[in-house]
Protein backbone atom coordinates (compact mmCIF):
# COMPACT_ATOMS: atom_id res chain seq x y z
CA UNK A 1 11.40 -9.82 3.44
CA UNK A 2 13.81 -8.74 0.82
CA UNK A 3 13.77 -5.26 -0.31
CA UNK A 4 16.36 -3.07 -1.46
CA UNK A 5 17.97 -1.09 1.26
CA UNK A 6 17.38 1.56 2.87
CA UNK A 7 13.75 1.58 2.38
CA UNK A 8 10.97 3.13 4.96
CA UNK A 9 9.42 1.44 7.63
CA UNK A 10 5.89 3.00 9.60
CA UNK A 11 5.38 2.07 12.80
CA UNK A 12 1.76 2.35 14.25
CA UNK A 13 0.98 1.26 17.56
CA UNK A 14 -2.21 1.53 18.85
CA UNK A 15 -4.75 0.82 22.06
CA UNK A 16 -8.22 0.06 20.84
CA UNK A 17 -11.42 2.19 21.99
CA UNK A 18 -14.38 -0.03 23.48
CA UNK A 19 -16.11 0.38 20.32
CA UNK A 20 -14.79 -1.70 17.86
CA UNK A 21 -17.24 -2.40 15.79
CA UNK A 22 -16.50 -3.32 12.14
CA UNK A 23 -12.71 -2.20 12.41
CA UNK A 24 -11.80 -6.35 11.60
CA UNK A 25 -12.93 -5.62 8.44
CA UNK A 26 -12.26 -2.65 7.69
CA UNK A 27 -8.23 -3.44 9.30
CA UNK A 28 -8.56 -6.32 6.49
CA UNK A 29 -9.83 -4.04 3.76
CA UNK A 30 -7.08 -1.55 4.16
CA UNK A 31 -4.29 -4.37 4.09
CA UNK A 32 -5.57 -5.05 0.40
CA UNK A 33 -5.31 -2.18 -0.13
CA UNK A 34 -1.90 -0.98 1.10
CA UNK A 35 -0.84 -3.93 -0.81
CA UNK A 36 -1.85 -2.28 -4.21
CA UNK A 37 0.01 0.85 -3.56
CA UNK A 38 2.69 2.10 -5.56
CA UNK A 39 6.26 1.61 -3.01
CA UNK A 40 4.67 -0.87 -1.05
CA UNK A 41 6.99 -3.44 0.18
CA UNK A 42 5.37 -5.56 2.82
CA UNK A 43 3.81 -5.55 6.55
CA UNK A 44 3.56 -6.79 9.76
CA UNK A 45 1.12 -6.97 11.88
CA UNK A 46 0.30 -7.99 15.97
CA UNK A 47 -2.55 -7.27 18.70
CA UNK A 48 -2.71 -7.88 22.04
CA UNK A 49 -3.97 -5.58 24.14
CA UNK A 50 -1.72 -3.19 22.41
CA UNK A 51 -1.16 -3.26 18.20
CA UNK A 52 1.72 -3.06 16.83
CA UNK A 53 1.46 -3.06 12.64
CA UNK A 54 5.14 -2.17 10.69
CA UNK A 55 4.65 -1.22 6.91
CA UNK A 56 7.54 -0.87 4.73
CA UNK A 57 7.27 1.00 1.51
CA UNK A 58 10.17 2.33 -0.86
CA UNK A 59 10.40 5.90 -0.36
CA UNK A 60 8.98 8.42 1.68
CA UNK A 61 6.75 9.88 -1.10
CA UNK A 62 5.29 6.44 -1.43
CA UNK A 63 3.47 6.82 2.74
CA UNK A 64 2.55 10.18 1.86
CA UNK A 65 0.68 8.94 -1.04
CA UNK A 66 -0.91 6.41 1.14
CA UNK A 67 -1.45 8.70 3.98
CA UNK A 68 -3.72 10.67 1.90
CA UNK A 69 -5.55 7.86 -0.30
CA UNK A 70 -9.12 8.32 -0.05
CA UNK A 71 -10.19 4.96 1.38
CA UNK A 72 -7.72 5.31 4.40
CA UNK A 73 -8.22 8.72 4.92
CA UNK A 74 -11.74 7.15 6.02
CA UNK A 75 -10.32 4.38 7.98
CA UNK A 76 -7.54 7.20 10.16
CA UNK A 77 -11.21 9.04 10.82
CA UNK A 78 -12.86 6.48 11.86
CA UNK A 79 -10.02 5.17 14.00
CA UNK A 80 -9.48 8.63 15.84
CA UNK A 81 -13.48 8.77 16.37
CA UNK A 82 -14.58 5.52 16.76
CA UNK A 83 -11.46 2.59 17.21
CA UNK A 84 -8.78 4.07 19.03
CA UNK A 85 -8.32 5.33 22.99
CA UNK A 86 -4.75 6.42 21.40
CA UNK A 87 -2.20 5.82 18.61
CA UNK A 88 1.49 6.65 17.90
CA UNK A 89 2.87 6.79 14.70
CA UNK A 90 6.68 6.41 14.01
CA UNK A 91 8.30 6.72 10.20
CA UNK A 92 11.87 5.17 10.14
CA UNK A 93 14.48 4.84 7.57
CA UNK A 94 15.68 1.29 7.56
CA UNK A 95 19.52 1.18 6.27
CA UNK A 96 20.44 -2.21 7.58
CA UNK A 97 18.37 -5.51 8.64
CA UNK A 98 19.25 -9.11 9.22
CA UNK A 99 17.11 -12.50 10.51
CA UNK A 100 17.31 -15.68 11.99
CA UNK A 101 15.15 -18.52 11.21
CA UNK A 102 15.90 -22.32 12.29
């Protein structure tokens, strides 16, 4: 990804609940919808037993404005009463990055 530095990064990491019924598409739904967001820059995203899913935005006003968007304000209850056994959250200012790729 290039984005202009520093920009934000949000770290969630999660352990799923035994009930996870209809989080697939609801976890798909609020990807489309992160990427329509005003400072949105990108994601990534992997689950094992535990997830791991890294959004970058622009600014720090920019995940506020997410945190508190109606449709994932939905999703972040459903996830604490239905999806999750726990979750951490992490926000992170990214001043420097590099890559490899062969």
């Amino acid at each position: 990804m290039n984005k202009n530095l520093p920009y934000y990064a949000v770290i969630f990491t999660s352990k799923h609940s035994e009930n996870t019924k209809d989080y697939s598409e609801m976890a798909d739904k609020m990807e489309l919808l992160a990427k329509q967001q005003e400072g949105f820059l990108g994601m990534d995203s992997v689950r094992n037993d535990i997830g791991i899913t890294i959004s970058y935005w622009t600014s720090l006003d920019a995940i506020k404005n997410w945190k508190q968007q109606t449709d994932h304000l939905e999703a972040q209850l459903k996830g604490k009463t239905e999806w999750y056994s726990w979750y951490d959250v992490k926000i992170c200012k990214v001043e420097r990055e590099y890559s490899f790729n062969s």
